[in-house]
PDB file of N, CA and C in Angstrom:
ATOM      1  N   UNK A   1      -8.545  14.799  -6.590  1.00  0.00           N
ATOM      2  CA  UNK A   1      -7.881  15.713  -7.494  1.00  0.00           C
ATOM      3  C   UNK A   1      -6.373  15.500  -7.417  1.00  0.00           C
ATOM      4  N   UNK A   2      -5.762  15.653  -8.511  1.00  0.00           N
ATOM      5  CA  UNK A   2      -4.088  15.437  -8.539  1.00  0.00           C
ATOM      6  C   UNK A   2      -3.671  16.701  -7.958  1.00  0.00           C
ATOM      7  N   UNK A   3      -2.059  16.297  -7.371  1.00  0.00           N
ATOM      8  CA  UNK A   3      -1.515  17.380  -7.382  1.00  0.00           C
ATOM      9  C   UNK A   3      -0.632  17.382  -8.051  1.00  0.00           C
ATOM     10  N   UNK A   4      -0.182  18.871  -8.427  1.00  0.00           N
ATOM     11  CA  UNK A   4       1.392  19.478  -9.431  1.00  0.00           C
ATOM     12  C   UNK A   4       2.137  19.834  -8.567  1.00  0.00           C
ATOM     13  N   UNK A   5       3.167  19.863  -9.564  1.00  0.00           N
ATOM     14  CA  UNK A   5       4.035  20.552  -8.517  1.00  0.00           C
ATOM     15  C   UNK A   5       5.066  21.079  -9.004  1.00  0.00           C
ATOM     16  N   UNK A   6       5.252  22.442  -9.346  1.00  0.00           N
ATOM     17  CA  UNK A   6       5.484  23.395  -9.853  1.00  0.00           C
ATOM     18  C   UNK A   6       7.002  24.008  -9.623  1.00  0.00           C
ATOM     19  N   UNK A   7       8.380  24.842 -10.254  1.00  0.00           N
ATOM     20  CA  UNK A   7       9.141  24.877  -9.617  1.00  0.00           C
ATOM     21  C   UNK A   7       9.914  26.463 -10.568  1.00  0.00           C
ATOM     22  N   UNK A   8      10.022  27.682  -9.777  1.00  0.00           N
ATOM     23  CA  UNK A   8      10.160  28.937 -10.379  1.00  0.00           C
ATOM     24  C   UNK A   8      11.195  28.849 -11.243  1.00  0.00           C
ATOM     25  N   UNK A   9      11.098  29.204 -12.762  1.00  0.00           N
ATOM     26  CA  UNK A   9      12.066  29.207 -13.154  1.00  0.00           C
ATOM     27  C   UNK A   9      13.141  30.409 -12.779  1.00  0.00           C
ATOM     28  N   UNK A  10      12.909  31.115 -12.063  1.00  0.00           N
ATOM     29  CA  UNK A  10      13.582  32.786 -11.717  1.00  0.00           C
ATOM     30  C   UNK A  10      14.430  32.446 -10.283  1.00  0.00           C
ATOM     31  N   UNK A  11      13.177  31.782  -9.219  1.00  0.00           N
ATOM     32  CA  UNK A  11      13.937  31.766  -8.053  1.00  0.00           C
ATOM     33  C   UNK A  11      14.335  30.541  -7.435  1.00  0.00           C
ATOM     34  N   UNK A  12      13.842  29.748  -8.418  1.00  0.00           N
ATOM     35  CA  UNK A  12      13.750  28.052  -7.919  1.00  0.00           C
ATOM     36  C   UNK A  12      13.236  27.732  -6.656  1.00  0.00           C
ATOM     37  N   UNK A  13      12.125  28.461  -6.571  1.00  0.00           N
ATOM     38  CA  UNK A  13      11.099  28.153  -5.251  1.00  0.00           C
ATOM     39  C   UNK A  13      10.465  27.108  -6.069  1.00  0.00           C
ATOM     40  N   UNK A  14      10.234  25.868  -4.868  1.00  0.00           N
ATOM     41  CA  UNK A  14       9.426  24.769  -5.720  1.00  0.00           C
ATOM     42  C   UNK A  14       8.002  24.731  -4.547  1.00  0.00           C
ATOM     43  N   UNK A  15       6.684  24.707  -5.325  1.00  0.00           N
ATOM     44  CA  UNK A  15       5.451  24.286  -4.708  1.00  0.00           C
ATOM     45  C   UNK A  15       4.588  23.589  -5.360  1.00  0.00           C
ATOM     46  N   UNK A  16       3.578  23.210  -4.141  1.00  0.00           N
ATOM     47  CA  UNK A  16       2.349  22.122  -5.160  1.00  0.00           C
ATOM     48  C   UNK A  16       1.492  22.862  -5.353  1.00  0.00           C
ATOM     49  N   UNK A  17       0.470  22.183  -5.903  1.00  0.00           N
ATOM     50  CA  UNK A  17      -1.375  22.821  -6.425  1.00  0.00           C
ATOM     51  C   UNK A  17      -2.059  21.613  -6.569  1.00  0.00           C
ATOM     52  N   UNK A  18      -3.230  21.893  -5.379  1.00  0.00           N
ATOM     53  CA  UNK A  18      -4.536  20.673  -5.851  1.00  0.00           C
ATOM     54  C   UNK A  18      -4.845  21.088  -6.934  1.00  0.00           C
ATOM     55  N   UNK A  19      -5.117  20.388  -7.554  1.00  0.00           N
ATOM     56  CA  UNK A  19      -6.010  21.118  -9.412  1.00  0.00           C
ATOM     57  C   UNK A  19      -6.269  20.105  -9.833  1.00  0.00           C
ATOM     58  N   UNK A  20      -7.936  20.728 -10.447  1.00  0.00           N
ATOM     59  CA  UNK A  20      -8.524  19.591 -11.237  1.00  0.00           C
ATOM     60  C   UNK A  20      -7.497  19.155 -12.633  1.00  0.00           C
ATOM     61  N   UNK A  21      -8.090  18.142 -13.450  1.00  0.00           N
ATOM     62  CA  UNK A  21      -7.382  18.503 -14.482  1.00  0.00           C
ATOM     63  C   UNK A  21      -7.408  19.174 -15.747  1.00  0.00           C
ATOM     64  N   UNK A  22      -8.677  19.752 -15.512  1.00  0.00           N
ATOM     65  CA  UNK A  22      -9.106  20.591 -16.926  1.00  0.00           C
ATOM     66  C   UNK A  22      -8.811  21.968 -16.287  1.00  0.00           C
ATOM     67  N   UNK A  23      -8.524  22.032 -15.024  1.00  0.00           N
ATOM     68  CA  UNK A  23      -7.899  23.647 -15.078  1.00  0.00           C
ATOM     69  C   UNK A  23      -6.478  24.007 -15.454  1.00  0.00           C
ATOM     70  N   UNK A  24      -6.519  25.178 -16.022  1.00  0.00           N
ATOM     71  CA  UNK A  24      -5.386  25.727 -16.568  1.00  0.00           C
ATOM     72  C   UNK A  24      -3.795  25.896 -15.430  1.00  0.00           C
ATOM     73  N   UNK A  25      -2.518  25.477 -15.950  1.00  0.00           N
ATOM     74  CA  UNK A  25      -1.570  25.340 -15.162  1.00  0.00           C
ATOM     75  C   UNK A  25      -1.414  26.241 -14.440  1.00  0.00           C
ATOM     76  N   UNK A  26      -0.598  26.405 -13.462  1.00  0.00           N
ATOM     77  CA  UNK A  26      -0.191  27.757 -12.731  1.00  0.00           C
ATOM     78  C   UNK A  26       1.193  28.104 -13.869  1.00  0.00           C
ATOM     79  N   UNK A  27       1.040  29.286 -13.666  1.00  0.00           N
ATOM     80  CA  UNK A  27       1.902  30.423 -14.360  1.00  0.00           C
ATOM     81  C   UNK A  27       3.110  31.156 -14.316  1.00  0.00           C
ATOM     82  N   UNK A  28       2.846  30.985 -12.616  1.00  0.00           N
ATOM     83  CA  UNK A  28       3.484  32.101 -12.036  1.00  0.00           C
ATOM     84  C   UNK A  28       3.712  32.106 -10.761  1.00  0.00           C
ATOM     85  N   UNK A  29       4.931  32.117  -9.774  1.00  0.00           N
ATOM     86  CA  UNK A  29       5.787  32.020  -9.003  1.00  0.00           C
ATOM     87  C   UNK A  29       4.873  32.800  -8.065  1.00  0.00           C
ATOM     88  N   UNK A  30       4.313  31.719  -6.547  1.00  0.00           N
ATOM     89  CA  UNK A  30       4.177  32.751  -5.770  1.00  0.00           C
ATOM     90  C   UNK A  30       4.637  33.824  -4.797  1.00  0.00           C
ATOM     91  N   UNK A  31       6.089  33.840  -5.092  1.00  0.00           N
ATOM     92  CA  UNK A  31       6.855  34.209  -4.130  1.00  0.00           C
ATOM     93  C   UNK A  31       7.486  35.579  -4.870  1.00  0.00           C
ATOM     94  N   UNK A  32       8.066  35.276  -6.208  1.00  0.00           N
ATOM     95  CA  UNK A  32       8.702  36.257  -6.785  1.00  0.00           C
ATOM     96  C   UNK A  32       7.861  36.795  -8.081  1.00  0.00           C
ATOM     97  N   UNK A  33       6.731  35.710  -8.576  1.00  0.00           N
ATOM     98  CA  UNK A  33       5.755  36.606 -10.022  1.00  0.00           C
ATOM     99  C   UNK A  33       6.913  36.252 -10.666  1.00  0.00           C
ATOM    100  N   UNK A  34       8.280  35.393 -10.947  1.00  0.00           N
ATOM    101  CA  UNK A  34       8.435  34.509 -11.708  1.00  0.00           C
ATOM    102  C   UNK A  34       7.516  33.399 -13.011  1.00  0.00           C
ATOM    103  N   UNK A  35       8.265  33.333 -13.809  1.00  0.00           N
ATOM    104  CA  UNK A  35       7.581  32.469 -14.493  1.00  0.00           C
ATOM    105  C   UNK A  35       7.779  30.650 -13.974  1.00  0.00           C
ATOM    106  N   UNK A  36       6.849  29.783 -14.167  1.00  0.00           N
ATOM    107  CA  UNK A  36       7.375  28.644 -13.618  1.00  0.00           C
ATOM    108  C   UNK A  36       6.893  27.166 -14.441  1.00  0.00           C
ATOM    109  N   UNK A  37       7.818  26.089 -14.165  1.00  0.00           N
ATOM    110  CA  UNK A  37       7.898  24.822 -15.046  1.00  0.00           C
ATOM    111  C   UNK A  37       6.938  23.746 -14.273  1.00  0.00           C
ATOM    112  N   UNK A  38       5.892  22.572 -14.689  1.00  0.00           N
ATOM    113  CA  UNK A  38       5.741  21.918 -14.085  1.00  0.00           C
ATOM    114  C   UNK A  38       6.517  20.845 -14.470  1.00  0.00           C
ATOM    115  N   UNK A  39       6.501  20.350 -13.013  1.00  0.00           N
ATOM    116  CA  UNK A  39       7.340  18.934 -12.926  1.00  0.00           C
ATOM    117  C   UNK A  39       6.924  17.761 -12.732  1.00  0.00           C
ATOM    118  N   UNK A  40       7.566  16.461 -13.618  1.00  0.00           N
ATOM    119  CA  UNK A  40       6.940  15.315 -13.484  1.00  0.00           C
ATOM    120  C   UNK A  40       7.423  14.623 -11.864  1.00  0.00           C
ATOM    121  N   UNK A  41       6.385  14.334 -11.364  1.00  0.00           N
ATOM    122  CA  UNK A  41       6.853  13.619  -9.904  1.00  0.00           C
ATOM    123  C   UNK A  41       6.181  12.013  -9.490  1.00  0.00           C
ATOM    124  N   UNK A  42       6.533  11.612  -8.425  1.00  0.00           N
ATOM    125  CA  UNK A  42       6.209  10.373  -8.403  1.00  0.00           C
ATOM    126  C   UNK A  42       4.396  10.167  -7.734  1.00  0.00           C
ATOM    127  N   UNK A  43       3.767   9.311  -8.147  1.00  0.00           N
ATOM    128  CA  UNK A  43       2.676   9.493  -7.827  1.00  0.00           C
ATOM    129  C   UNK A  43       1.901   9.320  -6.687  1.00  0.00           C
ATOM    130  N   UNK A  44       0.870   9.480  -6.448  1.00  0.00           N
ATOM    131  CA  UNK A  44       0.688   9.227  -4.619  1.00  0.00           C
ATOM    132  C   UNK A  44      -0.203   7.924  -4.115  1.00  0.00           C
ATOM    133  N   UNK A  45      -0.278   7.275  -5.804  1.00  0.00           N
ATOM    134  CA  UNK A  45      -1.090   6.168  -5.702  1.00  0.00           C
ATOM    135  C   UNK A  45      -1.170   4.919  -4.919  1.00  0.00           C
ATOM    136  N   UNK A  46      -1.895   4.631  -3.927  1.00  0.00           N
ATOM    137  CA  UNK A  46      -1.378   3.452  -3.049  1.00  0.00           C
ATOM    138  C   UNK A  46      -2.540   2.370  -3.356  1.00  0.00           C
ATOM    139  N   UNK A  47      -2.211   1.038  -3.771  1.00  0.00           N
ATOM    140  CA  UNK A  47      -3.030   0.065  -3.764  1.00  0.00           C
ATOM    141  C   UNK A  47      -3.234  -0.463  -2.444  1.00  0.00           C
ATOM    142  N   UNK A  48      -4.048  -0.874  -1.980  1.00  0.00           N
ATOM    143  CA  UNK A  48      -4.909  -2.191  -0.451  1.00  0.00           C
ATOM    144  C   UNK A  48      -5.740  -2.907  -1.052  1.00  0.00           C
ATOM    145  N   UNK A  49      -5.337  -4.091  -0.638  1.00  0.00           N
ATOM    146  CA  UNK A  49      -6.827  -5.007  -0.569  1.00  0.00           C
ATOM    147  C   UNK A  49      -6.149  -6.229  -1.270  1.00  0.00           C
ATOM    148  N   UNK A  50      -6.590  -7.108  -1.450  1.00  0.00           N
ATOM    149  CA  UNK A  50      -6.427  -8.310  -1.559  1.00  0.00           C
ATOM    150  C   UNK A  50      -6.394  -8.091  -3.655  1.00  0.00           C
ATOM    151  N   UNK A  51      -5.577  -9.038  -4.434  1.00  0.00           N
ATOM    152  CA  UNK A  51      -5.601  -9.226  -6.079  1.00  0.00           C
ATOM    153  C   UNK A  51      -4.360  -8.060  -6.500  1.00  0.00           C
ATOM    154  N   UNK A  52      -3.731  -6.846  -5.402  1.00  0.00           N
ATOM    155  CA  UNK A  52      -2.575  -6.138  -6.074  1.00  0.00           C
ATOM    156  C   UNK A  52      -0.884  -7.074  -6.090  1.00  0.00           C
ATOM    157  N   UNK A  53      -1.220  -8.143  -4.931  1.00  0.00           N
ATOM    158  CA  UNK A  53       0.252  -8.637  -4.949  1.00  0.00           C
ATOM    159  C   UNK A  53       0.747  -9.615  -5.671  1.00  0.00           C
ATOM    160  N   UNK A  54       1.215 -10.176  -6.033  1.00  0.00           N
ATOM    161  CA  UNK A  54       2.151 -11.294  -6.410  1.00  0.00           C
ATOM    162  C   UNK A  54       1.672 -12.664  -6.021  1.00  0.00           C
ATOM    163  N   UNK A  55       1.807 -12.162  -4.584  1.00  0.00           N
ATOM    164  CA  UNK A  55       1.402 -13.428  -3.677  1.00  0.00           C
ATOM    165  C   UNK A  55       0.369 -13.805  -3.483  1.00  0.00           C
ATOM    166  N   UNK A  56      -1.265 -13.006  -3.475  1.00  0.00           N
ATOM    167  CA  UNK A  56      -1.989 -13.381  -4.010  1.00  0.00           C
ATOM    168  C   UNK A  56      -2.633 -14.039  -5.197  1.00  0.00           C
ATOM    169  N   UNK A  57      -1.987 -14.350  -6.165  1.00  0.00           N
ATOM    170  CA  UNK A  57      -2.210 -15.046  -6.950  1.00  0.00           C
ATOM    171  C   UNK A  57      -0.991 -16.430  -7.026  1.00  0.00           C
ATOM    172  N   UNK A  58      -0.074 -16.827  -6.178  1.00  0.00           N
ATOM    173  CA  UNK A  58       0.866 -17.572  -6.571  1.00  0.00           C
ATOM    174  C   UNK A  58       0.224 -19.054  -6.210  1.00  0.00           C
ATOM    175  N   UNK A  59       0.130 -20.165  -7.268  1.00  0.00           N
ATOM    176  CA  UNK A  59      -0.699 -21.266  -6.757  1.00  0.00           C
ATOM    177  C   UNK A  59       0.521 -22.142  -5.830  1.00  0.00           C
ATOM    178  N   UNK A  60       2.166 -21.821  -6.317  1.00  0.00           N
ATOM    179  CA  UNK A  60       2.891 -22.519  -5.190  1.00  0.00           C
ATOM    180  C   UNK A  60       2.804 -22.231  -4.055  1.00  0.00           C
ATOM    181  N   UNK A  61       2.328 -20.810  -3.942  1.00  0.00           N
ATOM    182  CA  UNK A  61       2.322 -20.620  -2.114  1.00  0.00           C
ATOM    183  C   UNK A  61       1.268 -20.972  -1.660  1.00  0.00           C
ATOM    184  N   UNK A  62       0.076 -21.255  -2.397  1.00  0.00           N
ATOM    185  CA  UNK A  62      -1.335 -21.571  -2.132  1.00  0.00           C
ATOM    186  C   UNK A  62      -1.313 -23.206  -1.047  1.00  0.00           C
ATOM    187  N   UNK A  63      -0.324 -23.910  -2.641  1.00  0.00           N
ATOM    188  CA  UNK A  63      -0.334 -25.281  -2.424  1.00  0.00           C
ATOM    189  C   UNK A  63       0.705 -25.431  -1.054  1.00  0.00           C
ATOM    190  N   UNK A  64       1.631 -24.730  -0.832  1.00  0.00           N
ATOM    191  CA  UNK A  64       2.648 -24.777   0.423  1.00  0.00           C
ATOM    192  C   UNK A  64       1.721 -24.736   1.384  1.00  0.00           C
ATOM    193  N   UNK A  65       0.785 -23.632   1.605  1.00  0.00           N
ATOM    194  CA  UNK A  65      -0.123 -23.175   3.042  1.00  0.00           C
ATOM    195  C   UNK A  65      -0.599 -24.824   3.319  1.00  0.00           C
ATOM    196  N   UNK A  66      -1.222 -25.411   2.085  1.00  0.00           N
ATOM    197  CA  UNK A  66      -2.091 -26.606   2.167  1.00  0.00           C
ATOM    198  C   UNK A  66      -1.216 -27.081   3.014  1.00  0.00           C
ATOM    199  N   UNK A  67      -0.056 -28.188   2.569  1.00  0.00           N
ATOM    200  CA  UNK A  67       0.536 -28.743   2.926  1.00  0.00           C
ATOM    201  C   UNK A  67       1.007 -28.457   4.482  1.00  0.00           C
ATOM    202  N   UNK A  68       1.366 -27.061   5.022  1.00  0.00           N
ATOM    203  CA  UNK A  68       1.793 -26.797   5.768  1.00  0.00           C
ATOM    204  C   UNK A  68       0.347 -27.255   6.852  1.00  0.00           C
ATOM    205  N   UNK A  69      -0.922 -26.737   6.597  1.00  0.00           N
ATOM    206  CA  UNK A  69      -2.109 -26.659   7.442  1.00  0.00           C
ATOM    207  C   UNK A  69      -2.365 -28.257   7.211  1.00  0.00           C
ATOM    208  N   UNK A  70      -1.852 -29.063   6.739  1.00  0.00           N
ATOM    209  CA  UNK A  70      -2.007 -30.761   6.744  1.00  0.00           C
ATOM    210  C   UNK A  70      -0.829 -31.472   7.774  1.00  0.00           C
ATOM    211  N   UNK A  71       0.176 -30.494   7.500  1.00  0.00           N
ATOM    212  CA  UNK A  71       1.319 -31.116   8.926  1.00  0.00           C
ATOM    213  C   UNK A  71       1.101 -30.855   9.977  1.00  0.00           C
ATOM    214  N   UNK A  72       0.009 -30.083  10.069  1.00  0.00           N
ATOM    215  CA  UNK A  72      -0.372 -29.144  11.699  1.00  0.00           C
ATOM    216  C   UNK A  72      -1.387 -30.485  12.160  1.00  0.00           C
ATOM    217  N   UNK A  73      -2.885 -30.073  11.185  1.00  0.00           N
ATOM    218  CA  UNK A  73      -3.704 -31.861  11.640  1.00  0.00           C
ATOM    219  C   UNK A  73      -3.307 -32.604  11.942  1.00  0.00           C
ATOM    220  N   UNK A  74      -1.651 -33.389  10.974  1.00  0.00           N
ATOM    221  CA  UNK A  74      -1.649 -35.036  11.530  1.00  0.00           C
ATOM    222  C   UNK A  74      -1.074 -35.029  13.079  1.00  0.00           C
ATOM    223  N   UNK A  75      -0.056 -33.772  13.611  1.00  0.00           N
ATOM    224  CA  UNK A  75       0.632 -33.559  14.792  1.00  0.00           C
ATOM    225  C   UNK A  75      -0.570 -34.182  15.718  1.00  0.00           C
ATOM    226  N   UNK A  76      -2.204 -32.856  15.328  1.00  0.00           N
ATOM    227  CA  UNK A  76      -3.057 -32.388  16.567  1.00  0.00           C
ATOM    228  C   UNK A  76      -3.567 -34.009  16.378  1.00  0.00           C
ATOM    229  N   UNK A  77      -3.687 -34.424  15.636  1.00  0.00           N
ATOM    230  CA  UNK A  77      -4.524 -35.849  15.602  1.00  0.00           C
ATOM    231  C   UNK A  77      -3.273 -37.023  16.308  1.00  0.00           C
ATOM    232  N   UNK A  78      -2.296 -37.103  16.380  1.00  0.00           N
ATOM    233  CA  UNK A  78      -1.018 -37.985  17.215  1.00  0.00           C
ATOM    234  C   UNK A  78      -1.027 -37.238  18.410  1.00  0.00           C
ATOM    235  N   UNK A  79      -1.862 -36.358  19.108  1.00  0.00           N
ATOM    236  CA  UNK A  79      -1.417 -36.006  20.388  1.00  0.00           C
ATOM    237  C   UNK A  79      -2.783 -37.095  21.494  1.00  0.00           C
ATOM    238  N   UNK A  80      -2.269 -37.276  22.413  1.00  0.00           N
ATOM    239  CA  UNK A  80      -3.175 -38.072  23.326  1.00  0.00           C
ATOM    240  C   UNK A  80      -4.502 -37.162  23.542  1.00  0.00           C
ATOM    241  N   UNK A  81      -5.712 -37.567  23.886  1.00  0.00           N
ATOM    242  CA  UNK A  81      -6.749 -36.386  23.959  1.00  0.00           C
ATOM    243  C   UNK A  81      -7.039 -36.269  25.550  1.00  0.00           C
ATOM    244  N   UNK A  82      -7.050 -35.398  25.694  1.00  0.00           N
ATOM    245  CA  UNK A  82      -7.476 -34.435  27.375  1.00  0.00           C
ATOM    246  C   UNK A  82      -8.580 -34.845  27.490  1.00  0.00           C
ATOM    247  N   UNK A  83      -9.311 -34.969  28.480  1.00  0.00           N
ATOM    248  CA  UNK A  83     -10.309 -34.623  28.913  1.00  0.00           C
ATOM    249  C   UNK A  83     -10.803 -33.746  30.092  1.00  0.00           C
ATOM    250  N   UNK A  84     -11.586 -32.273  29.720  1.00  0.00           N
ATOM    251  CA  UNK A  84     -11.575 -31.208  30.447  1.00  0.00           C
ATOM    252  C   UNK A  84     -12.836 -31.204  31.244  1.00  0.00           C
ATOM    253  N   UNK A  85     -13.505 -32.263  31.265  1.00  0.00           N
ATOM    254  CA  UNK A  85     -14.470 -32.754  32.084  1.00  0.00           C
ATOM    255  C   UNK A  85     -14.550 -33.095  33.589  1.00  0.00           C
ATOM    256  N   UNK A  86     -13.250 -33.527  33.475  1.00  0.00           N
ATOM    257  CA  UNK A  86     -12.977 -33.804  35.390  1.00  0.00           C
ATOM    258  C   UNK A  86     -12.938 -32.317  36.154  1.00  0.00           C
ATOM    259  N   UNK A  87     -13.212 -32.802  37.876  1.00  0.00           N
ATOM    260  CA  UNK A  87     -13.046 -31.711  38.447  1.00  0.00           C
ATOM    261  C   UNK A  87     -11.941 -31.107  38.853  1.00  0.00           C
ATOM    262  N   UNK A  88     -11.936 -30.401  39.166  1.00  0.00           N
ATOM    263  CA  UNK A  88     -10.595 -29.786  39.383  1.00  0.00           C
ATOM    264  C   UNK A  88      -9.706 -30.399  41.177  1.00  0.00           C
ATOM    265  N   UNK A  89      -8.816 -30.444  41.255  1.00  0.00           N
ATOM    266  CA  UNK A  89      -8.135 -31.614  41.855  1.00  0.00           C
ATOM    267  C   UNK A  89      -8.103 -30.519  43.588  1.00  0.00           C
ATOM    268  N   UNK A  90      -8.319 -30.211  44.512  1.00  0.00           N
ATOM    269  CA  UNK A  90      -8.631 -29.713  45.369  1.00  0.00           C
ATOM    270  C   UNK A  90      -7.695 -30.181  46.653  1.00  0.00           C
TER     271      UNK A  90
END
């Protein structure tokens, strides 16, 4: 359910209200039985998950990762190879 958020025109007490949206506005000031304005405010909407950013869809950063995860292989493939088979030196 949205919230409003409401602000006295008499005493300038400002409050919210869960409310569906087919119910009728608030009216009336709970503090003074003022009459009162609703106000437009910013919304509380938060996107997650993967397809809201930018960067999820950018094919240059796609193609950078590649490249980057191809300079990592040729390093691990030029390093001499271990072998973790021997015993341990005592």
């Amino acid at each position: 359910m949205p919230v409003y958020e409401y602000r006295c025109k008499k005493c300038g007490y400002q409050f919210e209200r869960i409310q569906k949206m087919s119910e009728p506005p608030e009216r009336r000031c709970e503090r003074c039985g003022g009459s009162v304005a609703k106000l437009i405010s910013s919304s509380g909407l938060m996107f997650k998950g993967a397809g809201w950013y930018v960067t999820d869809y950018s094919k240059k950063l796609k193609e950078d990762k590649k490249e980057k995860n191809g300079e990592k292989d040729k390093k691990e493939a030029a390093k001499p190879a271990t072998s973790s088979n021997k015993p341990p030196d005592k």
